[in-house]
C-alpha atoms as a PDB file:
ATOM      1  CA  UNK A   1       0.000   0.000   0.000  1.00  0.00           C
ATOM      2  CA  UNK A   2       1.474   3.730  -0.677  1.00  0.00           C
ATOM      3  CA  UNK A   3       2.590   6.015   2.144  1.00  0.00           C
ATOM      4  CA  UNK A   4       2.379   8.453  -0.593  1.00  0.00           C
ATOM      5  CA  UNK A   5      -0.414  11.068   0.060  1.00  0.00           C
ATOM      6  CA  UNK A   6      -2.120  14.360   1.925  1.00  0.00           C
ATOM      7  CA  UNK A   7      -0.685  18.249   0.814  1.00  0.00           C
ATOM      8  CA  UNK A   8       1.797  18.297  -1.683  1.00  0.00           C
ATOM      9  CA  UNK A   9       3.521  21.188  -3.050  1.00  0.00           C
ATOM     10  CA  UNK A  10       2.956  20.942  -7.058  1.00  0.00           C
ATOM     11  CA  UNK A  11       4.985  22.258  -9.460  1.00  0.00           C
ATOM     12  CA  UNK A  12       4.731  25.908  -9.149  1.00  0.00           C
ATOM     13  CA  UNK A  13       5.097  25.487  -5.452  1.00  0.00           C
ATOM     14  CA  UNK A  14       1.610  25.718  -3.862  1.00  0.00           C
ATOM     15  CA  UNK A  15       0.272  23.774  -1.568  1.00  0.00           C
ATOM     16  CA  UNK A  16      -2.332  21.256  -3.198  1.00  0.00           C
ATOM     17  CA  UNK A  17      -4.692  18.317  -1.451  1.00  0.00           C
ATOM     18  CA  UNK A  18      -5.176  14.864  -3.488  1.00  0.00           C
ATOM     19  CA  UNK A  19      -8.837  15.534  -2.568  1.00  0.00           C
ATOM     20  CA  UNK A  20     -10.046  18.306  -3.879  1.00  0.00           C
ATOM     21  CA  UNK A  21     -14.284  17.264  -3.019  1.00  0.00           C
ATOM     22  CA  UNK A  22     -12.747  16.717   0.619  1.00  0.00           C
ATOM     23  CA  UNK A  23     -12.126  19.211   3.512  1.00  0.00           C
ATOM     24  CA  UNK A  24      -8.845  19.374   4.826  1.00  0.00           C
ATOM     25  CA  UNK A  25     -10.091  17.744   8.457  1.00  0.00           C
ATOM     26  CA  UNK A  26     -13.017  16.327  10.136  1.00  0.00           C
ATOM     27  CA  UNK A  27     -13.358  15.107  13.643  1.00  0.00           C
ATOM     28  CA  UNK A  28     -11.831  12.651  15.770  1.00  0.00           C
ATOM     29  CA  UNK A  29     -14.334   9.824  17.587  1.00  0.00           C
ATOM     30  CA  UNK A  30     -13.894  12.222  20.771  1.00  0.00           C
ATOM     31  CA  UNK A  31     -14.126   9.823  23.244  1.00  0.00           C
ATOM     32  CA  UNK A  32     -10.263   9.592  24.235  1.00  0.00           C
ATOM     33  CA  UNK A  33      -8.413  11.773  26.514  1.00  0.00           C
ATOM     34  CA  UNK A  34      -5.074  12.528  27.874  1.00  0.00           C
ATOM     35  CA  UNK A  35      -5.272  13.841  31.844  1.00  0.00           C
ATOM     36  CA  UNK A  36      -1.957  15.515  33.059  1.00  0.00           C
ATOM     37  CA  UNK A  37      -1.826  14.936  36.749  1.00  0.00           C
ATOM     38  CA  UNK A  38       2.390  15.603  36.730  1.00  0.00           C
ATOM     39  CA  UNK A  39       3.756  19.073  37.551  1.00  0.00           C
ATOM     40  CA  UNK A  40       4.887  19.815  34.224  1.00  0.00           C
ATOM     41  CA  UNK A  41       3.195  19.969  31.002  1.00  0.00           C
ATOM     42  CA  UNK A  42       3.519  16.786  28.865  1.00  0.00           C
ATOM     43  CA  UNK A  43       4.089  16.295  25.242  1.00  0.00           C
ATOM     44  CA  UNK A  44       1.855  13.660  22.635  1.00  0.00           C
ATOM     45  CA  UNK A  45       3.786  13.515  19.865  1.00  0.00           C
ATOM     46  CA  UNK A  46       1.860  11.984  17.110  1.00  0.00           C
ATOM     47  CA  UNK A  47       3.182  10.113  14.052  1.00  0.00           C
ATOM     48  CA  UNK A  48       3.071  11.041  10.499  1.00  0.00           C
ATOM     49  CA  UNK A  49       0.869   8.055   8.783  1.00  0.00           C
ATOM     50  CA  UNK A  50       1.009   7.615   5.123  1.00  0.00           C
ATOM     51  CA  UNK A  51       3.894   9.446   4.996  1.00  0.00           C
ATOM     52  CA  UNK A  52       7.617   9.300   7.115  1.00  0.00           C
ATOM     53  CA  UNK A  53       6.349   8.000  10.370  1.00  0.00           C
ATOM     54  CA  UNK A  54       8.074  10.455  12.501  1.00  0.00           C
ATOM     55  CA  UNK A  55       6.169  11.812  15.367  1.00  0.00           C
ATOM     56  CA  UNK A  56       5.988  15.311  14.675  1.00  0.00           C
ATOM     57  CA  UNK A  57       2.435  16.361  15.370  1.00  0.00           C
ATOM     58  CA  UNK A  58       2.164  17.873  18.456  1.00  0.00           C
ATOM     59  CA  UNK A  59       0.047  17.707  21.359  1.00  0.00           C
ATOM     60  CA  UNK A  60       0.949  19.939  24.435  1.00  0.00           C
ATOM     61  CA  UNK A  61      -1.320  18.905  27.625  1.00  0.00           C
ATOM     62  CA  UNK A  62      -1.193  21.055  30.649  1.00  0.00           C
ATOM     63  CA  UNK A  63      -4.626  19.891  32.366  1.00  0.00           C
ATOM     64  CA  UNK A  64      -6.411  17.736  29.978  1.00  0.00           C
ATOM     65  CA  UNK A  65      -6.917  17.351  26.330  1.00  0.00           C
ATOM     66  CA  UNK A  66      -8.988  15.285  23.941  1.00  0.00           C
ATOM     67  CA  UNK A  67      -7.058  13.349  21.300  1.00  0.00           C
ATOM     68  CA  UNK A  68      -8.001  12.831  18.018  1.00  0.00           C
ATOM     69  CA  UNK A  69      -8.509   9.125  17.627  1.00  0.00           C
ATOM     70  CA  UNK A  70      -9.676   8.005  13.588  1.00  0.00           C
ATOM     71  CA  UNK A  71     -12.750   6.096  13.002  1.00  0.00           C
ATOM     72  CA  UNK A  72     -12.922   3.507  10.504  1.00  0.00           C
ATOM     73  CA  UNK A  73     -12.805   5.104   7.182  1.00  0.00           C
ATOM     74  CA  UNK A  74      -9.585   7.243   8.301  1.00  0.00           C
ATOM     75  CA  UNK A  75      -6.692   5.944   5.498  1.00  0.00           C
ATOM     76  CA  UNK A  76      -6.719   2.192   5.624  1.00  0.00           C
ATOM     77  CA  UNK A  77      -8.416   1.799   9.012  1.00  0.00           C
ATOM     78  CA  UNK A  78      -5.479   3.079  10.804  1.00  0.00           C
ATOM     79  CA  UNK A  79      -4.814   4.234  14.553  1.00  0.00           C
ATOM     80  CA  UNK A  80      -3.065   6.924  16.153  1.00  0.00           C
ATOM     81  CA  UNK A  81       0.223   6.482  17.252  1.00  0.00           C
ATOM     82  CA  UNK A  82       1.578   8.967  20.108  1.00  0.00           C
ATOM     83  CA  UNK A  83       5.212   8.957  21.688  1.00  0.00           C
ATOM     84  CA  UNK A  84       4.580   9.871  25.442  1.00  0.00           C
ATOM     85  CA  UNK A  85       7.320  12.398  27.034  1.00  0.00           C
ATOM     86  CA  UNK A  86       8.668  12.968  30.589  1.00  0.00           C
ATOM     87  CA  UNK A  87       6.601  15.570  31.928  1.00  0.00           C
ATOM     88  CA  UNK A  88       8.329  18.971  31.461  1.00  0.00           C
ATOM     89  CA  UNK A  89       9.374  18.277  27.789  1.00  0.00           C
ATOM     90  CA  UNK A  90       8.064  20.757  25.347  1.00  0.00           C
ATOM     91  CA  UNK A  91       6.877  19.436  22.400  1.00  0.00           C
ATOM     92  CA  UNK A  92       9.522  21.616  20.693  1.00  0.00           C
ATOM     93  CA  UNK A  93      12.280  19.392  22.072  1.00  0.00           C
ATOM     94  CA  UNK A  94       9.962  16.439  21.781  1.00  0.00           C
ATOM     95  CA  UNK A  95       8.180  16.073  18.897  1.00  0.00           C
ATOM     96  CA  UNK A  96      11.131  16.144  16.223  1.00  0.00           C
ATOM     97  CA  UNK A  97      13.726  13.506  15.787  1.00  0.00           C
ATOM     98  CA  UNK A  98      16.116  13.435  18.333  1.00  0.00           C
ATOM     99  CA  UNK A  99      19.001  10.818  19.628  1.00  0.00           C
ATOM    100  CA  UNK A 100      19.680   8.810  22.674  1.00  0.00           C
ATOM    101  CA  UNK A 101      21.439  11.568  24.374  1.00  0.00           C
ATOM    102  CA  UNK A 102      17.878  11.943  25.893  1.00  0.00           C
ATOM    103  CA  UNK A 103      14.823   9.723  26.786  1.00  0.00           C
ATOM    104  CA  UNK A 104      12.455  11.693  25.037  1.00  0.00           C
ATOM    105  CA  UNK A 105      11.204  12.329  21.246  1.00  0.00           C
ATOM    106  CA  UNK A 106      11.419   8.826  19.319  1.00  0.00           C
ATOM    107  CA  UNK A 107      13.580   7.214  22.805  1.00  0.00           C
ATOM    108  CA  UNK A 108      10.365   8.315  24.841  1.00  0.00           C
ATOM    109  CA  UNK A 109       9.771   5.535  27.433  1.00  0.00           C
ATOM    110  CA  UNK A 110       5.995   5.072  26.599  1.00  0.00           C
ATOM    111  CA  UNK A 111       3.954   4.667  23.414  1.00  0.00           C
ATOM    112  CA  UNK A 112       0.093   4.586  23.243  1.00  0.00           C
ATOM    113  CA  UNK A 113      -2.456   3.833  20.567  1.00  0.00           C
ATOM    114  CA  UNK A 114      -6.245   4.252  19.391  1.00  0.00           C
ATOM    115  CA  UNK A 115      -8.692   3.700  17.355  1.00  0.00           C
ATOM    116  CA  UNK A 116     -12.677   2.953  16.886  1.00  0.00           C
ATOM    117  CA  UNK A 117     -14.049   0.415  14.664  1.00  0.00           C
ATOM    118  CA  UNK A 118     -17.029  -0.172  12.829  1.00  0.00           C
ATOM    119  CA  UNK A 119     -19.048  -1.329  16.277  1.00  0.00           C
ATOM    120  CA  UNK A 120     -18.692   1.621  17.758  1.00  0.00           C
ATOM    121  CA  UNK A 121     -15.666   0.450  20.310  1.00  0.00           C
ATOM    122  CA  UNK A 122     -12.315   2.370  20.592  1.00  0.00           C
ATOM    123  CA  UNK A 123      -9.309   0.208  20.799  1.00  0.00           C
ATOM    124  CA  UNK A 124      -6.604   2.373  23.804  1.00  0.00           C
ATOM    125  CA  UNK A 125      -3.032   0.709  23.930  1.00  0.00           C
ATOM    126  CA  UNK A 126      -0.473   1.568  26.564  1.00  0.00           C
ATOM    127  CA  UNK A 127       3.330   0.565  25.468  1.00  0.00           C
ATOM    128  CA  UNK A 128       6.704   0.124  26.249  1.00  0.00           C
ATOM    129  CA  UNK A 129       9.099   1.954  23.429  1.00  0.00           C
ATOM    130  CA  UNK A 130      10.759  -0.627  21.852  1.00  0.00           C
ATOM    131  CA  UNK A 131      13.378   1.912  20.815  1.00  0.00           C
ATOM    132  CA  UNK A 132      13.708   2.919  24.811  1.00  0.00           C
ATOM    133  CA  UNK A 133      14.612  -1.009  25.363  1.00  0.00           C
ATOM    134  CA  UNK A 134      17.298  -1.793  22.557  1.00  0.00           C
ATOM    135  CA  UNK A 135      20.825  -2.657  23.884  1.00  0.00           C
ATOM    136  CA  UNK A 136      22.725   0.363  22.610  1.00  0.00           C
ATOM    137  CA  UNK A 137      19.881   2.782  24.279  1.00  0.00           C
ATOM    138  CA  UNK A 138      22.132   4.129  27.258  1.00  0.00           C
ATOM    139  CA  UNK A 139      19.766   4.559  29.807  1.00  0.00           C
ATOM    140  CA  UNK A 140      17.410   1.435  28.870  1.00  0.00           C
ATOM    141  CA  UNK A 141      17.833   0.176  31.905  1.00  0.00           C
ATOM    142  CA  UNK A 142      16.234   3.638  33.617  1.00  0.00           C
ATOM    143  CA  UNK A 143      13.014   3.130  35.464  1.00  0.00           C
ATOM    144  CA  UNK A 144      11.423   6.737  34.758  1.00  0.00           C
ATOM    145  CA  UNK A 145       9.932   8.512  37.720  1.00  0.00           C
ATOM    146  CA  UNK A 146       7.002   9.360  35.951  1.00  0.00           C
ATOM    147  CA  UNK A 147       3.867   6.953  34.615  1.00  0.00           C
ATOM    148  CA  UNK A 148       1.074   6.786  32.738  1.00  0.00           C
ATOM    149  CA  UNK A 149      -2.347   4.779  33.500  1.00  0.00           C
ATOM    150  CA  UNK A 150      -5.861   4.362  30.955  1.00  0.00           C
ATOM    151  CA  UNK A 151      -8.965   5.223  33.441  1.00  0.00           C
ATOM    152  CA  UNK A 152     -12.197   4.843  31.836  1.00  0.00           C
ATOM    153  CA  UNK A 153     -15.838   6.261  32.549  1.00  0.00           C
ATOM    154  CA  UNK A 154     -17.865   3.545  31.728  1.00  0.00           C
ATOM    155  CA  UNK A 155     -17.853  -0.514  31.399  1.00  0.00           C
ATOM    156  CA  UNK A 156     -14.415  -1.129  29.910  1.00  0.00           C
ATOM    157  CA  UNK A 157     -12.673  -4.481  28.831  1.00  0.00           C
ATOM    158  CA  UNK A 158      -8.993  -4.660  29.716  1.00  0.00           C
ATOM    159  CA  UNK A 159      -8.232  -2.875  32.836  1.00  0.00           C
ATOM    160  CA  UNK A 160      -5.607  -2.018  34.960  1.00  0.00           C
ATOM    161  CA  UNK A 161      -4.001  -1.031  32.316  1.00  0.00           C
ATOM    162  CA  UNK A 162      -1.068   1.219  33.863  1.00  0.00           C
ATOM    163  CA  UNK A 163       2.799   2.088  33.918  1.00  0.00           C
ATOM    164  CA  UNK A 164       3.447   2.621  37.776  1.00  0.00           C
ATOM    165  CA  UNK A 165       6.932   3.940  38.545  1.00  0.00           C
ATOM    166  CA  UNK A 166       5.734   2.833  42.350  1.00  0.00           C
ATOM    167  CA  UNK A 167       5.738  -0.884  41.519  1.00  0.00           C
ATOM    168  CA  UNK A 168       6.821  -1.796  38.424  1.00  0.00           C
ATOM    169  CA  UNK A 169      10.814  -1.700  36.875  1.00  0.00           C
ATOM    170  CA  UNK A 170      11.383  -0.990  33.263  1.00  0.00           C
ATOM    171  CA  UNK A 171       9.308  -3.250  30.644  1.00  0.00           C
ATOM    172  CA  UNK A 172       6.511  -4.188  33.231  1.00  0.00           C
ATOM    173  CA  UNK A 173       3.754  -2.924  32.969  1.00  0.00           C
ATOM    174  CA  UNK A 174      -0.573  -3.976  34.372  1.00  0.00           C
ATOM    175  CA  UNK A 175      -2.423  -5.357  32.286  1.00  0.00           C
ATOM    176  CA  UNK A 176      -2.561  -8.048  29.665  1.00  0.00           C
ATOM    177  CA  UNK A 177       1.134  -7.983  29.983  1.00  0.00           C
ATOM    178  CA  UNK A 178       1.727  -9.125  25.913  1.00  0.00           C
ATOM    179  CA  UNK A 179       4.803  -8.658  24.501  1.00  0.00           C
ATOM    180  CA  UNK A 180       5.205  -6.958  21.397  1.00  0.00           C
ATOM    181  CA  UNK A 181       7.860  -5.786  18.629  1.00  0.00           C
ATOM    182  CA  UNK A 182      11.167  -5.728  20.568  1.00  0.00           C
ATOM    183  CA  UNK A 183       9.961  -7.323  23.315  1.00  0.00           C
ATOM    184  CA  UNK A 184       8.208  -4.629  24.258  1.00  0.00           C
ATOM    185  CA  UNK A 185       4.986  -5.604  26.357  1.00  0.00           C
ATOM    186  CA  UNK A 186       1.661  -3.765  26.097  1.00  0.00           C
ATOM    187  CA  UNK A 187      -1.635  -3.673  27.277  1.00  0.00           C
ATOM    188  CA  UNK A 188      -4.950  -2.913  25.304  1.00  0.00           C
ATOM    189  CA  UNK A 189      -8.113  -1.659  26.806  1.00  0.00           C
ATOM    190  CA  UNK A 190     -11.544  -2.205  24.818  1.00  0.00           C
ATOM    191  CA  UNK A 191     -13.660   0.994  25.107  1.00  0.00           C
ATOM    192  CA  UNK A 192     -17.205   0.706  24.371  1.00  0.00           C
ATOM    193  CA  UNK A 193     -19.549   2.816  22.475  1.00  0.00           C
ATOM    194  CA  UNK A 194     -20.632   5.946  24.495  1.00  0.00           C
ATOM    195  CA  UNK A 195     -17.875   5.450  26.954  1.00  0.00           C
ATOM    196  CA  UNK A 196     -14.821   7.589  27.511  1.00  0.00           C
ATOM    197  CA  UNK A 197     -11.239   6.877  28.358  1.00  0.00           C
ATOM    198  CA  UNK A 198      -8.349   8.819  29.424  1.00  0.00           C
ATOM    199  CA  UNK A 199      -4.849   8.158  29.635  1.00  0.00           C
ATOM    200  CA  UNK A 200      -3.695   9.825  33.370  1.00  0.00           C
ATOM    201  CA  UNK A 201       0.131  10.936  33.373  1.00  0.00           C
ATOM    202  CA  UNK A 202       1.333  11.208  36.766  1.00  0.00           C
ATOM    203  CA  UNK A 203       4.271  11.292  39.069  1.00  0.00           C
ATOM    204  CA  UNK A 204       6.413   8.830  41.291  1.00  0.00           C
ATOM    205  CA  UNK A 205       4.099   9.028  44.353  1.00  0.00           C
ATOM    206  CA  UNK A 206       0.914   9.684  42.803  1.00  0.00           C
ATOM    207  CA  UNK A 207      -2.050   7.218  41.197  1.00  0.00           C
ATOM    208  CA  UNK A 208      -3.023   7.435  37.790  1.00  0.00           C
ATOM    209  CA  UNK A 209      -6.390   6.740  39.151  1.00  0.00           C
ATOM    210  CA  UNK A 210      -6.406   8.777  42.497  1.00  0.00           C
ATOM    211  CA  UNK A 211      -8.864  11.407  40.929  1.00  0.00           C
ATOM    212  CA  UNK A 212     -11.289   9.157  38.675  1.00  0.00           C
ATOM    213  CA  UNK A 213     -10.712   9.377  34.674  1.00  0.00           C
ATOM    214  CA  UNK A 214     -11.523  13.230  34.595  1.00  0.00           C
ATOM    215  CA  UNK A 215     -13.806  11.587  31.087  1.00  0.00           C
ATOM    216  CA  UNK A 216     -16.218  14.276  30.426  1.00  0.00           C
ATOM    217  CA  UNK A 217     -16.476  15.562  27.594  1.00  0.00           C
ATOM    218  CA  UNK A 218     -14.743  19.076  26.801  1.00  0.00           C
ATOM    219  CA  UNK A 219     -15.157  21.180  23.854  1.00  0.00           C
ATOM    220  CA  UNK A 220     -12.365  21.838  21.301  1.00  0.00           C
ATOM    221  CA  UNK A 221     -11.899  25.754  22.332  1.00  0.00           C
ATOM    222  CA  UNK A 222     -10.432  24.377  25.567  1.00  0.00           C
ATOM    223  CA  UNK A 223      -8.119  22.126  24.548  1.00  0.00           C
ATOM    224  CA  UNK A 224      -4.606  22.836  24.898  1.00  0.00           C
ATOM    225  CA  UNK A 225      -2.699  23.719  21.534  1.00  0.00           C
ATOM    226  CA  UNK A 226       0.758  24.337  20.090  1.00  0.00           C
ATOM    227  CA  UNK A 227       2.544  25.234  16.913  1.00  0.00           C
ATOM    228  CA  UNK A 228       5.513  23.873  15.682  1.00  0.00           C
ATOM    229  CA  UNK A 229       7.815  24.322  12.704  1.00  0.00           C
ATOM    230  CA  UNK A 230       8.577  20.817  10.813  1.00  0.00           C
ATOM    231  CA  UNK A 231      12.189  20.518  11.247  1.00  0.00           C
ATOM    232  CA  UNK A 232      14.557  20.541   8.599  1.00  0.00           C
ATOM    233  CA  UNK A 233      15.115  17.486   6.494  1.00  0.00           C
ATOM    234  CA  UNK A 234      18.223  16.790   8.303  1.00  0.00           C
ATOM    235  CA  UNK A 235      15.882  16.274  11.126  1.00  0.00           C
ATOM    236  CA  UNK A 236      14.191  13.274   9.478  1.00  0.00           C
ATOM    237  CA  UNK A 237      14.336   9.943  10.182  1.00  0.00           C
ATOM    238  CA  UNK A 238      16.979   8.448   7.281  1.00  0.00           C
ATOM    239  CA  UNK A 239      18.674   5.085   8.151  1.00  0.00           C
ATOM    240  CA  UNK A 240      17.412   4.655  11.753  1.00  0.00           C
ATOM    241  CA  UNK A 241      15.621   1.297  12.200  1.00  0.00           C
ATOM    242  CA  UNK A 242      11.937   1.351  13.517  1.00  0.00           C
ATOM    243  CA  UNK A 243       9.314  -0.996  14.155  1.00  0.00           C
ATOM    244  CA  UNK A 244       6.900  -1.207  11.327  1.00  0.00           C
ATOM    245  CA  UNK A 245       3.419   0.067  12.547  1.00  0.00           C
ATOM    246  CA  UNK A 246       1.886  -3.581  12.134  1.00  0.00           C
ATOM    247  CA  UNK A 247       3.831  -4.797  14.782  1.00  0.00           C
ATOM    248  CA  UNK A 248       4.044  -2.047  17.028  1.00  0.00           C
ATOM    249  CA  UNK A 249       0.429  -1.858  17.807  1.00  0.00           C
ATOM    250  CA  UNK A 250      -1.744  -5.182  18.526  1.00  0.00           C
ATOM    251  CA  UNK A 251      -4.788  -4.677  17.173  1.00  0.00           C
ATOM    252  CA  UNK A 252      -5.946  -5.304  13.683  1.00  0.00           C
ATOM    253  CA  UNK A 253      -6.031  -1.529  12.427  1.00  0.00           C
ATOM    254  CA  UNK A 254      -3.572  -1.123  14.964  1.00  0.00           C
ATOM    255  CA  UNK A 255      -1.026   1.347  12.826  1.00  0.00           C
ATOM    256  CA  UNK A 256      -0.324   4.965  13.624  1.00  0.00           C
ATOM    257  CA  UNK A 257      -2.184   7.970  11.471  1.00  0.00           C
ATOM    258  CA  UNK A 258      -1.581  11.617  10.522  1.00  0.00           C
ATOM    259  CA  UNK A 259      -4.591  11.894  12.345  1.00  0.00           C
ATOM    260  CA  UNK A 260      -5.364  15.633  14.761  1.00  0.00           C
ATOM    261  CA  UNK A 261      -3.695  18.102  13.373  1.00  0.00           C
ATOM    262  CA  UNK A 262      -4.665  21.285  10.568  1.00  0.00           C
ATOM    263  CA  UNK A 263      -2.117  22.510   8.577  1.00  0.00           C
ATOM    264  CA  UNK A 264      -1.490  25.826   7.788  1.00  0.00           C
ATOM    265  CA  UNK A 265       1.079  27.704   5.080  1.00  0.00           C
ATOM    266  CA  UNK A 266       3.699  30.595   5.798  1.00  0.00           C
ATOM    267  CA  UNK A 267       5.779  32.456   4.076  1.00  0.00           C
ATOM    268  CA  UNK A 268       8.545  30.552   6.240  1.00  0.00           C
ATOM    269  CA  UNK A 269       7.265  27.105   5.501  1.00  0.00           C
ATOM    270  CA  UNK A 270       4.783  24.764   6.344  1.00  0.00           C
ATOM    271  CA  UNK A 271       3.479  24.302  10.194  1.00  0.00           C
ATOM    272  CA  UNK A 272       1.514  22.033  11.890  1.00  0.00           C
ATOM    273  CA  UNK A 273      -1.108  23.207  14.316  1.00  0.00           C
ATOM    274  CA  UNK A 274      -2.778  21.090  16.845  1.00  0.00           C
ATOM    275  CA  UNK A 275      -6.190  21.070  17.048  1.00  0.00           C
ATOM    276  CA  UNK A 276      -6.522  17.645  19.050  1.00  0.00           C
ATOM    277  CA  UNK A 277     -10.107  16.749  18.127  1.00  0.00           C
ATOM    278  CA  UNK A 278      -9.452  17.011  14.372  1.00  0.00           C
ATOM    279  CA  UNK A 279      -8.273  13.955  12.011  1.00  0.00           C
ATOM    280  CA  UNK A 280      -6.908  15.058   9.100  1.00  0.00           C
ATOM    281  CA  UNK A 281      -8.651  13.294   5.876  1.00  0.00           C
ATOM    282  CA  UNK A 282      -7.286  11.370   3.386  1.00  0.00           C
ATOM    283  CA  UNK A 283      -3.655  11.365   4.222  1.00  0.00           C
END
């Protein structure tokens, strides 16, 4: 299948869509959220999917935002794929491709998934990075002090589900307990139709689950938002090795998106904007 598609420049240089019938977004199932419970605000960064997978759409959260999770006729049934950061990252540092000098950007600890199907039920995955795990990753063997747990506000399938710096060392995890590409293990929570779910971020010390899932609904004008240049192509992911999204996510549709982001032009290039309960179309 191509990974070719979404804006293009054309040959005189301006921005075109594939799509022309189309609008440029639509929204996001809306029944996902990320609640920050840490003392800094933490960055979603969101792969790029058709296209070079790098997760470069951010999401800042300083309180709580809703993420924009694809329904089934986003490009090829796919899911959104989100690298999870240390609380306190921006998602200038984070969400551009970085090196293991740091645990953050593509050597974030976490990873986390989602997507809703034809029934109505939204698929949540929590992760261990696979990248965060390899043998020449210098501080793979690092329990962060920081973790992240899926709450839900209704009758969901698959709980705990939870990263707890408390009780667990690096690669456990509650939950199913699967293990994944790289040995990675994961756990998947079912959501069902008219529930909500949130992933909770918290700190060493605190409960993911301490203050409920913090589920209801909020509109889009108060979710958090941040713009971000695309980095230079030097910045791009080249020869590095990656999980292919098949395998990094458990679940049939289970691959990440270019899903929750618009996209706007400037005279100094081309910037994404976050708008977290948008999925971009046709990408």
């Amino acid at each position: 299948m191509s990974m070719n598609g979404g804006l293009y420049c054309d040959n005189s240089g301006k921005v075109q869509k594939p799509f022309p019938n189309k609008p440029y977004c639509v929204d996001g199932t809306g029944n996902v959220g990320c609640k920050n419970k840490a003392s800094g605000s933490v960055a979603f960064c969101q792969t790029v999917l058709p296209g070079n997978e790098a997760m470069l759409i951010p999401t800042n959260i300083e309180t709580w935002t809703q993420l924009a999770v694809p329904g089934p006729s986003y490009w090829a049934g796919t899911a959104a794929h989100f690298y999870i950061n240390p609380p306190g990252v921006s998602t200038e540092e984070a969400c551009v491709w970085g090196s293991s000098d740091n645990p953050y950007g593509n050597w974030s600890p976490y990873v986390a998934g989602a997507n809703t199907v034809e029934s109505g039920e939204t698929f949540v995955k929590l992760a261990w990075n696979p990248i965060y795990l390899e043998p020449a990753t210098p501080f793979r063997d690092e329990m962060p002090t920081w973790g992240v747990e899926i709450v839900c506000d209704g009758d969901c399938n698959g709980l705990p589900c939870a990263i707890d710096p408390n009780k667990h060392q690096v690669n456990e995890i509650d939950g199913s307990n699967t293990d994944g590409a790289g040995g990675a293990t994961f756990c998947v929570v079912t959501v069902p139709k008219g529930a909500t779910a949130n992933f909770v971020v918290f700190e060493g010390g605190m409960s993911g689950s301490d203050s409920g899932s913090g589920g209801a609904p909020h509109s889009v004008a108060q979710n958090d938002t941040t713009t971000v240049a695309l980095p230079s192509s030097s910045n791009l992911p080249t020869n590095h090795t990656t999980t292919s999204p098949s395998e990094s996510l458990p679940f049939q549709t289970a691959k990440p998106t270019g899903a929750g982001y618009n996209v706007q032009v400037t005279t100094a290039g081309l910037a994404l904007t976050v708008l977290t309960a948008i999925v971009v179309v046709g990408l």
